[in-house]
PDB file of N, CA and C in Angstrom:
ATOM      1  N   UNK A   1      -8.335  -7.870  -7.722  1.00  0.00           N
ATOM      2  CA  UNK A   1      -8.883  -8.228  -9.008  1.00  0.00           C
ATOM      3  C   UNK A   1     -10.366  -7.900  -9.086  1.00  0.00           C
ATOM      4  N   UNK A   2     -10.830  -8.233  -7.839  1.00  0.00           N
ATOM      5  CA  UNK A   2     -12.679  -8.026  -8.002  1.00  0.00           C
ATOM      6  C   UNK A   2     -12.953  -6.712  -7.920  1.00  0.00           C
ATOM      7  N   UNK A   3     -11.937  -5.418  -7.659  1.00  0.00           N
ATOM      8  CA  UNK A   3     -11.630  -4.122  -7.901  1.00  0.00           C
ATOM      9  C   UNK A   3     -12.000  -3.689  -9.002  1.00  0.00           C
ATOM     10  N   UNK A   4     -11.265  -4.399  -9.988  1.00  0.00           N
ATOM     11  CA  UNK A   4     -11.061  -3.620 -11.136  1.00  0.00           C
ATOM     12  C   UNK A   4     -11.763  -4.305 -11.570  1.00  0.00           C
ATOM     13  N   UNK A   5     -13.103  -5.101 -11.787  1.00  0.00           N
ATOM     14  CA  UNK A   5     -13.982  -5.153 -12.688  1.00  0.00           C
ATOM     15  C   UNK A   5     -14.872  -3.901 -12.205  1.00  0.00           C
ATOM     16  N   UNK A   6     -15.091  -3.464 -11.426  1.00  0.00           N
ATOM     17  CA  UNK A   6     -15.725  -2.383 -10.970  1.00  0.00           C
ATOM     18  C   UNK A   6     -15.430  -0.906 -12.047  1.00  0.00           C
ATOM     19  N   UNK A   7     -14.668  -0.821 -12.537  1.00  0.00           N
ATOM     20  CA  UNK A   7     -13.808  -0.118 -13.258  1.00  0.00           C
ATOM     21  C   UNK A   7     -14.479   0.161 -14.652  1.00  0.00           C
ATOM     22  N   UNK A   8     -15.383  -1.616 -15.259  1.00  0.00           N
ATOM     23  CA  UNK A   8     -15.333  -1.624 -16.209  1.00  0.00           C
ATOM     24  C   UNK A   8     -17.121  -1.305 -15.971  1.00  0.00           C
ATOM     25  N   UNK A   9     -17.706   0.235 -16.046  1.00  0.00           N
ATOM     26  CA  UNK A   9     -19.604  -0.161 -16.143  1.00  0.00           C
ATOM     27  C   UNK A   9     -20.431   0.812 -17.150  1.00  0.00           C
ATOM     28  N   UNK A  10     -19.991   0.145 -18.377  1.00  0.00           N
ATOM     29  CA  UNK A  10     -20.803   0.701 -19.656  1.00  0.00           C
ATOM     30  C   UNK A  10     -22.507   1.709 -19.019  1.00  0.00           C
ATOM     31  N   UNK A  11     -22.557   0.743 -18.338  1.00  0.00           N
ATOM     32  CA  UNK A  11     -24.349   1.370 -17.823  1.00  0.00           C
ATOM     33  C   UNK A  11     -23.815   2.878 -17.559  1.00  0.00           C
ATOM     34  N   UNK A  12     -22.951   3.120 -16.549  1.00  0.00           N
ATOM     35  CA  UNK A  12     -22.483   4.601 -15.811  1.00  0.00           C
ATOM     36  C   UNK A  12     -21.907   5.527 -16.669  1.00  0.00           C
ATOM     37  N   UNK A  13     -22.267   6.613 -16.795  1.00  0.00           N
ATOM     38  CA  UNK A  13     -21.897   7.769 -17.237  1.00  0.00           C
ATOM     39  C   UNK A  13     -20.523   8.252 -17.010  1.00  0.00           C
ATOM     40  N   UNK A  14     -20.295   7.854 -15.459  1.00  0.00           N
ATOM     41  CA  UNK A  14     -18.749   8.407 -15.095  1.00  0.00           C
ATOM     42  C   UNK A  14     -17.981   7.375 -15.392  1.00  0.00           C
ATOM     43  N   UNK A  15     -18.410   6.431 -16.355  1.00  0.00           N
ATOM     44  CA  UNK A  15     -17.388   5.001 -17.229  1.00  0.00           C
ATOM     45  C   UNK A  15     -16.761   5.933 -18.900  1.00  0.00           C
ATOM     46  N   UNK A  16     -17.771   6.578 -19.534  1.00  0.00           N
ATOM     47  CA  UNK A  16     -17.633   7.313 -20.389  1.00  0.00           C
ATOM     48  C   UNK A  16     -17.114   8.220 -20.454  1.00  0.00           C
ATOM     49  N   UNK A  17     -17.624   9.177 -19.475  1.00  0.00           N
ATOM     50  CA  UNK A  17     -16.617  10.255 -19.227  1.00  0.00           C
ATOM     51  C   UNK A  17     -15.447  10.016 -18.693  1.00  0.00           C
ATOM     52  N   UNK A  18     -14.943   8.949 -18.189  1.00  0.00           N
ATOM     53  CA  UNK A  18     -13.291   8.631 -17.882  1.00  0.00           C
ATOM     54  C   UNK A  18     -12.760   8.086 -19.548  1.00  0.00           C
ATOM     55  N   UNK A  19     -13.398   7.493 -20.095  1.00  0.00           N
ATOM     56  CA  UNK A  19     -12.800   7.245 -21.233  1.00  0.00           C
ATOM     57  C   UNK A  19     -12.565   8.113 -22.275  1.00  0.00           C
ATOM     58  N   UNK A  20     -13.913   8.972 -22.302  1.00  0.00           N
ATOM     59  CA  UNK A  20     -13.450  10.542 -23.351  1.00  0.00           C
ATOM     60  C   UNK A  20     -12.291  10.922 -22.733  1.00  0.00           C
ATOM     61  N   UNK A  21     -12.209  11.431 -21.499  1.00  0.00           N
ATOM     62  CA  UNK A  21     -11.533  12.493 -20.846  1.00  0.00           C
ATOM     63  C   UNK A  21     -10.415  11.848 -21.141  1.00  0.00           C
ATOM     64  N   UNK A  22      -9.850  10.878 -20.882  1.00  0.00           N
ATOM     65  CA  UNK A  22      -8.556   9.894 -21.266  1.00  0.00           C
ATOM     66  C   UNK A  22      -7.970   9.850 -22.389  1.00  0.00           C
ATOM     67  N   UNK A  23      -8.793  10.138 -23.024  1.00  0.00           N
ATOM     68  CA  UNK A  23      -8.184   9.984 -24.646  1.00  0.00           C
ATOM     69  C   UNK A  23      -8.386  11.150 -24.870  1.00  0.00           C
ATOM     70  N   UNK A  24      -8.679  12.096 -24.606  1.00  0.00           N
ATOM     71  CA  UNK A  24      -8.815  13.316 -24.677  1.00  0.00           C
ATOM     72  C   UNK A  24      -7.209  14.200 -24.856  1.00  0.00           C
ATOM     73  N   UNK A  25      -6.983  13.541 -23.545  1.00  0.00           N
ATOM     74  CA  UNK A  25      -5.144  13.866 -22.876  1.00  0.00           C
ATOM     75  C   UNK A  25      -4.544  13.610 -23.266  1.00  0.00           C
ATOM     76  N   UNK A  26      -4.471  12.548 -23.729  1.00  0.00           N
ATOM     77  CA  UNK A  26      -3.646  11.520 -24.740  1.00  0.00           C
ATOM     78  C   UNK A  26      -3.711  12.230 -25.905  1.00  0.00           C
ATOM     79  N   UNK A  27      -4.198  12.637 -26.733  1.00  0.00           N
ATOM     80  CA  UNK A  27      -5.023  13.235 -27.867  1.00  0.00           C
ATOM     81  C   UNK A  27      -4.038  14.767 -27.951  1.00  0.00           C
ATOM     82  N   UNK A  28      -4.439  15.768 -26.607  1.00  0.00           N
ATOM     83  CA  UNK A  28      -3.600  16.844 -26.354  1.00  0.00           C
ATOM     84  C   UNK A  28      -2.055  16.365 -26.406  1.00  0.00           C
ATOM     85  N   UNK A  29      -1.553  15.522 -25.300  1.00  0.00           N
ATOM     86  CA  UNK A  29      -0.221  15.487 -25.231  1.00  0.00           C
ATOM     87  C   UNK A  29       0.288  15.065 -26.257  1.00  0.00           C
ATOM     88  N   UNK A  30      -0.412  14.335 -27.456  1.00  0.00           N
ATOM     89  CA  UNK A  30       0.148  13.969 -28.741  1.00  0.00           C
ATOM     90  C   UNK A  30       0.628  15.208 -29.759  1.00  0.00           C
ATOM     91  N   UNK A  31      -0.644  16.251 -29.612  1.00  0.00           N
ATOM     92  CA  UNK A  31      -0.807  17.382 -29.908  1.00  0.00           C
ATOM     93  C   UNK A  31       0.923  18.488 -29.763  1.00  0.00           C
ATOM     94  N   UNK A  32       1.423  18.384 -28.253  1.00  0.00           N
ATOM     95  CA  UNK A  32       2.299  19.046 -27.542  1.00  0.00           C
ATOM     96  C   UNK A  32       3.268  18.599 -28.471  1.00  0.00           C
ATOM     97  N   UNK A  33       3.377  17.276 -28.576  1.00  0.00           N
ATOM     98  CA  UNK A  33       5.179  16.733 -28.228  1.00  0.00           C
ATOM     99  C   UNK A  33       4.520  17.016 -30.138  1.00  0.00           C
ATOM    100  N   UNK A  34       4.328  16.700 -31.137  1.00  0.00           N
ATOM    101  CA  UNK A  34       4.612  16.441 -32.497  1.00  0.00           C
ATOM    102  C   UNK A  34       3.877  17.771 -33.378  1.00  0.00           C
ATOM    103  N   UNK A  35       3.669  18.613 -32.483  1.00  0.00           N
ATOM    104  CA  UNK A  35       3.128  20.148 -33.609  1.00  0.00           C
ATOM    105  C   UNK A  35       3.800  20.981 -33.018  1.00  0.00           C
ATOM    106  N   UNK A  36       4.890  22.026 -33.536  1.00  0.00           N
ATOM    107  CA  UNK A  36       5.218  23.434 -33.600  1.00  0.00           C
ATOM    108  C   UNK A  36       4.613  24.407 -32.874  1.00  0.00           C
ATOM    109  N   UNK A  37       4.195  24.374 -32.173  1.00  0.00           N
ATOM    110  CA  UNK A  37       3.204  25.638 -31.015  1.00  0.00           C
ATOM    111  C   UNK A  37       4.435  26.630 -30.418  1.00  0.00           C
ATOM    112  N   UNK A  38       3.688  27.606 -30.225  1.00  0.00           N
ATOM    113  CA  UNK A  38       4.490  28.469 -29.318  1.00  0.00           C
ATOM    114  C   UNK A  38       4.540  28.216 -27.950  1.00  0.00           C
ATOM    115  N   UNK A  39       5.790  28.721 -27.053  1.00  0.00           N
ATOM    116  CA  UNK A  39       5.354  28.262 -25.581  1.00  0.00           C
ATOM    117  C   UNK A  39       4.496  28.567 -24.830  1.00  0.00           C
ATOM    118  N   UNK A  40       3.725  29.683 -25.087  1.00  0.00           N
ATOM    119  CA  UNK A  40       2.429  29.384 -24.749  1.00  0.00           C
ATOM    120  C   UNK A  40       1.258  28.975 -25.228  1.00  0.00           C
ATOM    121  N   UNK A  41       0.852  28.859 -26.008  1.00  0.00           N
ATOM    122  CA  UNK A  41       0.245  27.423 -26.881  1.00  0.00           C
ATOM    123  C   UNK A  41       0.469  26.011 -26.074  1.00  0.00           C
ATOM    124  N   UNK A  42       1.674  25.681 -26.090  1.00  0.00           N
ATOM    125  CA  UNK A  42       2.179  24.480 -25.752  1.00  0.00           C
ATOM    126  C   UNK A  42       1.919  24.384 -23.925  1.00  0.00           C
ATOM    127  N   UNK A  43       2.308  25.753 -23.182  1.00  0.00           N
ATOM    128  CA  UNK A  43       1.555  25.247 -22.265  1.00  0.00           C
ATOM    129  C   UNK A  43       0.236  25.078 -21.571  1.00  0.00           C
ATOM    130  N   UNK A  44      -0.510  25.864 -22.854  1.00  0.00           N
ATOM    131  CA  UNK A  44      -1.939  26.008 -22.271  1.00  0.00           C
ATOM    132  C   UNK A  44      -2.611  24.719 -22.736  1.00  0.00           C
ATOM    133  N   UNK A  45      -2.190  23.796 -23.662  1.00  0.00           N
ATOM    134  CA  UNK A  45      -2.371  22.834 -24.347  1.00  0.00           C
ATOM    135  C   UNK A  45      -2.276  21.735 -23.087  1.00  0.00           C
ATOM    136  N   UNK A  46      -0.886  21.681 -22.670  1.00  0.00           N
ATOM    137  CA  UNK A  46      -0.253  20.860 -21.733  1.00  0.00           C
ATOM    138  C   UNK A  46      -1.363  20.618 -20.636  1.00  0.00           C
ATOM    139  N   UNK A  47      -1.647  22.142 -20.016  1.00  0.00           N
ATOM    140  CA  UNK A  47      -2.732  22.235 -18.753  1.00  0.00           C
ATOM    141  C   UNK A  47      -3.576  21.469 -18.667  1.00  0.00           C
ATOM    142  N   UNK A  48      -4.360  21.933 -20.235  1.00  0.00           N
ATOM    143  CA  UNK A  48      -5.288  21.379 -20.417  1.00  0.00           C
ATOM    144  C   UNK A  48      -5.398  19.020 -20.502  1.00  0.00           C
ATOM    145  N   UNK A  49      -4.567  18.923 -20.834  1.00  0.00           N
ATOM    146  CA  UNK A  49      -4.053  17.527 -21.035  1.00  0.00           C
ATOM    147  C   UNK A  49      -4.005  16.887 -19.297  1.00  0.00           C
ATOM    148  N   UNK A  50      -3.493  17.713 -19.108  1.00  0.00           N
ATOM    149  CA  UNK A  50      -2.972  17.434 -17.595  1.00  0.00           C
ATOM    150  C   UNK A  50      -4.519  17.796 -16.582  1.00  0.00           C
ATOM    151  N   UNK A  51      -5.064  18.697 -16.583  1.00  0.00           N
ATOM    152  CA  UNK A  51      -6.737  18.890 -16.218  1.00  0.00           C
ATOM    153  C   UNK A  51      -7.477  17.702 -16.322  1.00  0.00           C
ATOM    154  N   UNK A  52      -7.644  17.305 -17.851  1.00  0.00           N
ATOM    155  CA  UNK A  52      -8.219  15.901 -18.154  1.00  0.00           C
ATOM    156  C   UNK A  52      -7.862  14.798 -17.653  1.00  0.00           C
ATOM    157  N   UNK A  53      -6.884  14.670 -17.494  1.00  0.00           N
ATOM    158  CA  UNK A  53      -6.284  13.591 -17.271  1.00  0.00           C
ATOM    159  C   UNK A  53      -6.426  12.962 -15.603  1.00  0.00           C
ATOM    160  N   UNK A  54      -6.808  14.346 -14.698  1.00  0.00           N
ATOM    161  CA  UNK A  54      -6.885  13.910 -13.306  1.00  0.00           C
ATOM    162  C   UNK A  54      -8.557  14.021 -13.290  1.00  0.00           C
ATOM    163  N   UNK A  55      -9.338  14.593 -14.063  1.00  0.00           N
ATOM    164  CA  UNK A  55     -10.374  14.120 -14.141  1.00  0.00           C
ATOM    165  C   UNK A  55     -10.964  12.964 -14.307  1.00  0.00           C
ATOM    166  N   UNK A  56     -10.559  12.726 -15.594  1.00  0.00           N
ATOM    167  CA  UNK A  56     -10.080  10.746 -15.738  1.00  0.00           C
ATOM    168  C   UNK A  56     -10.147  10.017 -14.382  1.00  0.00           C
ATOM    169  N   UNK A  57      -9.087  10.145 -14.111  1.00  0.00           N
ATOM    170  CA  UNK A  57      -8.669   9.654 -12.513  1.00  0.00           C
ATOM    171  C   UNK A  57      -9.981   9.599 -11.918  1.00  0.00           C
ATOM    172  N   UNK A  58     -10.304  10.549 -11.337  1.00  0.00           N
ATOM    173  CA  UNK A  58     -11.321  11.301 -10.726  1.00  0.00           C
ATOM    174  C   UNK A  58     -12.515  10.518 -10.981  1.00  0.00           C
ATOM    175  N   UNK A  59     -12.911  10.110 -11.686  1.00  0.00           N
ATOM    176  CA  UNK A  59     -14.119   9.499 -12.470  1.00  0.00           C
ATOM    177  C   UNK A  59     -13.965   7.459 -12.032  1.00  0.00           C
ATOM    178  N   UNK A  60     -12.949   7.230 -12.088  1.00  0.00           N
ATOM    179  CA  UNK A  60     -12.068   6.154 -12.746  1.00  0.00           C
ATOM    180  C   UNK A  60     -12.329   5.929 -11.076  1.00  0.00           C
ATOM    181  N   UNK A  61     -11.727   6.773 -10.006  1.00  0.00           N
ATOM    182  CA  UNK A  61     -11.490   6.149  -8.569  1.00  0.00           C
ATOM    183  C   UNK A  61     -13.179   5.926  -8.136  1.00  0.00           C
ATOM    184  N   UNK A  62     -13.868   6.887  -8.461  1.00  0.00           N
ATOM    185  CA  UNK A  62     -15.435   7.323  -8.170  1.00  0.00           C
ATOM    186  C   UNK A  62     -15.705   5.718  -9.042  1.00  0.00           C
ATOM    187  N   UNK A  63     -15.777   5.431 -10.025  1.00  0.00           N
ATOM    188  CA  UNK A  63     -15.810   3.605 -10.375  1.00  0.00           C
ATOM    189  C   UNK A  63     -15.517   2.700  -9.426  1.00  0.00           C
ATOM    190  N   UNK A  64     -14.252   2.624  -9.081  1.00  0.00           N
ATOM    191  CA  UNK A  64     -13.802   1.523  -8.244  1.00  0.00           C
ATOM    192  C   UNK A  64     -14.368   1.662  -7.072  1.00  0.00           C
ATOM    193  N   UNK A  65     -14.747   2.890  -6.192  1.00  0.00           N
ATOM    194  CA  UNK A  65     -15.525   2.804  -4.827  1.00  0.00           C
ATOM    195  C   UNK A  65     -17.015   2.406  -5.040  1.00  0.00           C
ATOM    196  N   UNK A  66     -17.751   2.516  -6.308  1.00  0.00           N
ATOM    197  CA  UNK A  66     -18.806   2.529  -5.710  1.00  0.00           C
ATOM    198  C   UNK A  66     -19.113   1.019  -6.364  1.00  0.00           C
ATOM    199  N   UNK A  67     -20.400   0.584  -5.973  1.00  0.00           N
ATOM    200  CA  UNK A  67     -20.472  -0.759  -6.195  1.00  0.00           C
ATOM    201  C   UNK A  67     -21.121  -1.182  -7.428  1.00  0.00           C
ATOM    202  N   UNK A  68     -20.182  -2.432  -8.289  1.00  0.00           N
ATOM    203  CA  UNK A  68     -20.950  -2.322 -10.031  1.00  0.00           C
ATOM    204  C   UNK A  68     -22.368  -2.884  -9.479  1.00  0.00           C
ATOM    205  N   UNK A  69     -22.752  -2.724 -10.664  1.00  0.00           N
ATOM    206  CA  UNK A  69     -24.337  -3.485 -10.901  1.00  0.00           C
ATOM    207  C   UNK A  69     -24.584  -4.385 -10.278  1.00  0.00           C
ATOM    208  N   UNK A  70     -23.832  -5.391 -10.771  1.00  0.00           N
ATOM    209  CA  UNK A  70     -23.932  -6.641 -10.626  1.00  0.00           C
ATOM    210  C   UNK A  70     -23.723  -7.110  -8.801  1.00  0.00           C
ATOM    211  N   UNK A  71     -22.547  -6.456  -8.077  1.00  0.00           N
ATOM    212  CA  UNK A  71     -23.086  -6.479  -6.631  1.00  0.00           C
ATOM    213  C   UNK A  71     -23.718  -6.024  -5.968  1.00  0.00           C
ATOM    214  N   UNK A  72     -23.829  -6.754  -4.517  1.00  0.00           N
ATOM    215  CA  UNK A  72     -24.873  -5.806  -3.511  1.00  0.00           C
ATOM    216  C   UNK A  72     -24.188  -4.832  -2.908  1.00  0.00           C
ATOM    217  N   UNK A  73     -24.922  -4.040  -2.303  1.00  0.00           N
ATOM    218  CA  UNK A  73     -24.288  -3.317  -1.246  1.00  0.00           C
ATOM    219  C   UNK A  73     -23.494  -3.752  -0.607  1.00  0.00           C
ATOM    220  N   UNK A  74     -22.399  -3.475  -0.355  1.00  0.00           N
ATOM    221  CA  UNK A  74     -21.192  -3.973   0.850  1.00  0.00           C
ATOM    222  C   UNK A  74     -21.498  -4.024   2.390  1.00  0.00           C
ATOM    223  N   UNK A  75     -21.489  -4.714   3.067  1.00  0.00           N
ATOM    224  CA  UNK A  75     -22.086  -4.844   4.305  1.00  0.00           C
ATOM    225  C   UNK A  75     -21.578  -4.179   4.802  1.00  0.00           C
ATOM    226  N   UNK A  76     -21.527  -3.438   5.524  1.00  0.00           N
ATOM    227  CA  UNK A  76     -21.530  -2.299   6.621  1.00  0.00           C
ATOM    228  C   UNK A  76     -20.697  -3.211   7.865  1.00  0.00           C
ATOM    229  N   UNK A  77     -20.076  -2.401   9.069  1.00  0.00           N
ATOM    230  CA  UNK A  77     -20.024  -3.057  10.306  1.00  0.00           C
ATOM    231  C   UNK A  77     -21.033  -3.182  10.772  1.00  0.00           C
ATOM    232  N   UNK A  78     -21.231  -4.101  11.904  1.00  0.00           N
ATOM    233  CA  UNK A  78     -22.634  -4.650  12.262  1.00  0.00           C
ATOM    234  C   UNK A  78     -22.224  -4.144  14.155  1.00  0.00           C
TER     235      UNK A  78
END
């Protein structure tokens, strides 16, 4: 649980850019499944959805490792 507030840090840049990029994909794959494209259209569309989307990730895991604001540094082994 004390994870995923880490998740949530308006201050950080890579908080924003997981949230564009997220809805971004979402946005594309909505794109895929409910407009007429050709199959390639549809899969360069897809890629692209699917690109974003592990970027997201990407951003999102880079959140949860590093430490919010509000804590200290994690103690190290001693």
């Amino acid at each position: 649980m004390i994870r995923l507030r880490r998740l949530i840090q308006p201050r950080k840049a890579a908080f924003w850019l997981m949230l564009a990029l997220n809805g971004l994909s979402t946005a594309l794959v909505w794109i895929v499944q409910n407009r007429n494209l050709s199959p390639i259209a549809s899969v360069i569309v897809a890629v692209f959805a699917i690109g974003n989307a592990v970027l997201g990730l990407r951003f999102a895991w880079h959140l949860l490792n590093a430490p919010a604001e509000n804590e200290g540094p994690t103690p190290g082994p001693r």
